[in-house]
Protein backbone atom coordinates (compact mmCIF):
# COMPACT_ATOMS: atom_id res chain seq x y z
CA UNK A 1 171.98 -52.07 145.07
CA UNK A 2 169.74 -48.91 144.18
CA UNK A 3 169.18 -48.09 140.17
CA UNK A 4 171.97 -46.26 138.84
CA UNK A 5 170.14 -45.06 135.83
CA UNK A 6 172.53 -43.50 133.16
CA UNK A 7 176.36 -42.99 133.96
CA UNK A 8 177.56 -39.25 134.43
CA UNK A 9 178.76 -38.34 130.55
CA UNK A 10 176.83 -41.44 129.07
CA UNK A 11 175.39 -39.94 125.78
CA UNK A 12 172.25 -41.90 125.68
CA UNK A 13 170.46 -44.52 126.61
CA UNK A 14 171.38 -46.94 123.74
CA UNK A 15 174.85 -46.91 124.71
CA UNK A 16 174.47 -47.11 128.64
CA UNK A 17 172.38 -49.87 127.43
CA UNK A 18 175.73 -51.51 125.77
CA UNK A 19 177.89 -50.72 128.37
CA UNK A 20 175.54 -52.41 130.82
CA UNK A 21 175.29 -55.37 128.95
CA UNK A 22 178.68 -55.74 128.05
CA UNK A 23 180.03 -55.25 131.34
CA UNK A 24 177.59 -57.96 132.85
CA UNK A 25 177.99 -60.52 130.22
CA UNK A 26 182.01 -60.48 130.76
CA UNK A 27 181.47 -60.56 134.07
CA UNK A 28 179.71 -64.05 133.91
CA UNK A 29 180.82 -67.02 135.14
CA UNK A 30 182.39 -68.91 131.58
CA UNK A 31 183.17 -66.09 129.61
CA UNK A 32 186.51 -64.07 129.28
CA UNK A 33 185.40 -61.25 127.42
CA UNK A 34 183.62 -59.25 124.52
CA UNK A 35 185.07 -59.69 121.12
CA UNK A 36 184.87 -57.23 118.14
CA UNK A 37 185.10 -59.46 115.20
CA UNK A 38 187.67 -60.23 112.51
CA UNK A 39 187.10 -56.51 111.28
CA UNK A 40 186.37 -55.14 114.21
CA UNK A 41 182.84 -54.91 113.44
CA UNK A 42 180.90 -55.51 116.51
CA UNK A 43 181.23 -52.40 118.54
CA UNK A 44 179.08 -49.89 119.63
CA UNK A 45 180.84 -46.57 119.75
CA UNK A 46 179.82 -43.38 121.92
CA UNK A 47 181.74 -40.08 122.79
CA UNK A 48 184.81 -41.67 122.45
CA UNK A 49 184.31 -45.02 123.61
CA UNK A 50 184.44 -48.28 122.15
CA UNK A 51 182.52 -51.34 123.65
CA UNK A 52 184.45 -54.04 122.21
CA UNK A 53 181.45 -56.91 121.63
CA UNK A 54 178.12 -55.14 121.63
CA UNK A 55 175.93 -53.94 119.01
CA UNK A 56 172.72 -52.28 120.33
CA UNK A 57 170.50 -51.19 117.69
CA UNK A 58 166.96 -49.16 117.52
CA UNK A 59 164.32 -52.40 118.31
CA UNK A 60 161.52 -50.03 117.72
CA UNK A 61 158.86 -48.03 120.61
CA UNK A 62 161.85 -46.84 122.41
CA UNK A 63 163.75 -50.26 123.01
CA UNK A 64 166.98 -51.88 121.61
CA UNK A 65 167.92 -55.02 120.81
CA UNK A 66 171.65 -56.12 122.26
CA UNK A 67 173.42 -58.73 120.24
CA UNK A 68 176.63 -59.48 122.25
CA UNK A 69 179.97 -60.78 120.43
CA UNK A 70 182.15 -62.87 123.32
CA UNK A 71 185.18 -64.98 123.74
CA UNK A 72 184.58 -67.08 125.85
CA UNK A 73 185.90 -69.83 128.22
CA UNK A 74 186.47 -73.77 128.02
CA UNK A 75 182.71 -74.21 129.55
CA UNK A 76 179.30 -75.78 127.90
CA UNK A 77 178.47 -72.89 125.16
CA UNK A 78 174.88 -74.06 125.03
CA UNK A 79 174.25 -73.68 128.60
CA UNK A 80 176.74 -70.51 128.68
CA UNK A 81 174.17 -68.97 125.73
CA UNK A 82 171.47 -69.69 127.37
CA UNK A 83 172.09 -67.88 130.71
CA UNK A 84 173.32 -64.90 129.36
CA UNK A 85 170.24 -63.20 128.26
CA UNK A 86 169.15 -63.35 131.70
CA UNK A 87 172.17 -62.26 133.48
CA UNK A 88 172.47 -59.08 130.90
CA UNK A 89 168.41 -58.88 131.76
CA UNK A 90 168.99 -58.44 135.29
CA UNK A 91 171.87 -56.55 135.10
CA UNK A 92 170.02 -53.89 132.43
CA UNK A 93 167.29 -53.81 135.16
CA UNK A 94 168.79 -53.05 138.01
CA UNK A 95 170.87 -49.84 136.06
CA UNK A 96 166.98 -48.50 135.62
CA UNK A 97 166.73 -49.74 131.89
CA UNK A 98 165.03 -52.49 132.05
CA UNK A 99 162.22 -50.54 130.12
CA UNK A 100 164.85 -50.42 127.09
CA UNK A 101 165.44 -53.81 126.52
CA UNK A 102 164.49 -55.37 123.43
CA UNK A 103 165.63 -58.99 122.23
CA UNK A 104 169.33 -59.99 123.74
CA UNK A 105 171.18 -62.79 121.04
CA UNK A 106 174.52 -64.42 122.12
CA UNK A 107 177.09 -65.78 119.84
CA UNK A 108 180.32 -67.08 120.83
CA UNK A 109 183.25 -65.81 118.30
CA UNK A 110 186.48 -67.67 119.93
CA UNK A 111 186.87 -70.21 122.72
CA UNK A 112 190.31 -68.98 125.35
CA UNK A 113 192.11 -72.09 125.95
CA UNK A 114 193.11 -72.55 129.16
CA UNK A 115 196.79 -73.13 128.58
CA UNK A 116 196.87 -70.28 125.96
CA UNK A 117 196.95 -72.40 122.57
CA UNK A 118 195.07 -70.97 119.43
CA UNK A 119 191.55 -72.19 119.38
């Protein structure tokens, strides 16, 4: 699949950057999707778009760091956490950003329960 650099009507690069990531971490294998916080305080908001689970922030010489916020699946969280960064790296790369990318951090907010229960 060719680089698809930044979205028609993305704003910026930070928040293609969030989008990018997002999308690819809830796309993993193990986890069932981003997750905004108690206050809904992890989100990265652009032109009228919220990205539920992502906070990308200035890292500094032009990159951003992505700390992602997820819900995730009845799986191994330690080996779940330690995949992601790669998946969102290659993911981030082949959009054309991969020159953006600062530090990617993982934490796991809520576990989904397979039969629906409250975790």
């Amino acid at each position: 699949m060719p680089p698809v650099g930044l979205r028609p009507g993305a704003v910026s690069p930070r928040a293609e950057l969030g989008r990018v990531a997002l999308e690819a971490a809830v796309g993993a294998e193990g986890v069932a999707a981003g997750n905004a916080g108690p206050a809904g305080q992890y989100v990265t908001d652009y032109g009228g778009v919220r990205l539920a689970g992502v906070v990308v922030a200035a890292q500094g010489v032009g990159r951003f760091s992505v700390d992602l916020f997820l819900t995730a699946e009845l799986v191994p969280l330690g080996e779940l956490g330690e995949r992601l960064p790669a998946v969102v790296g290659d993911a981030v790369a082949t959009a054309g950003l991969g020159d953006r990318l600062g530090s990617v951090s993982v934490s796991f907010l809520d576990v989904e329960h397979p039969l629906g229960w409250p975790s």
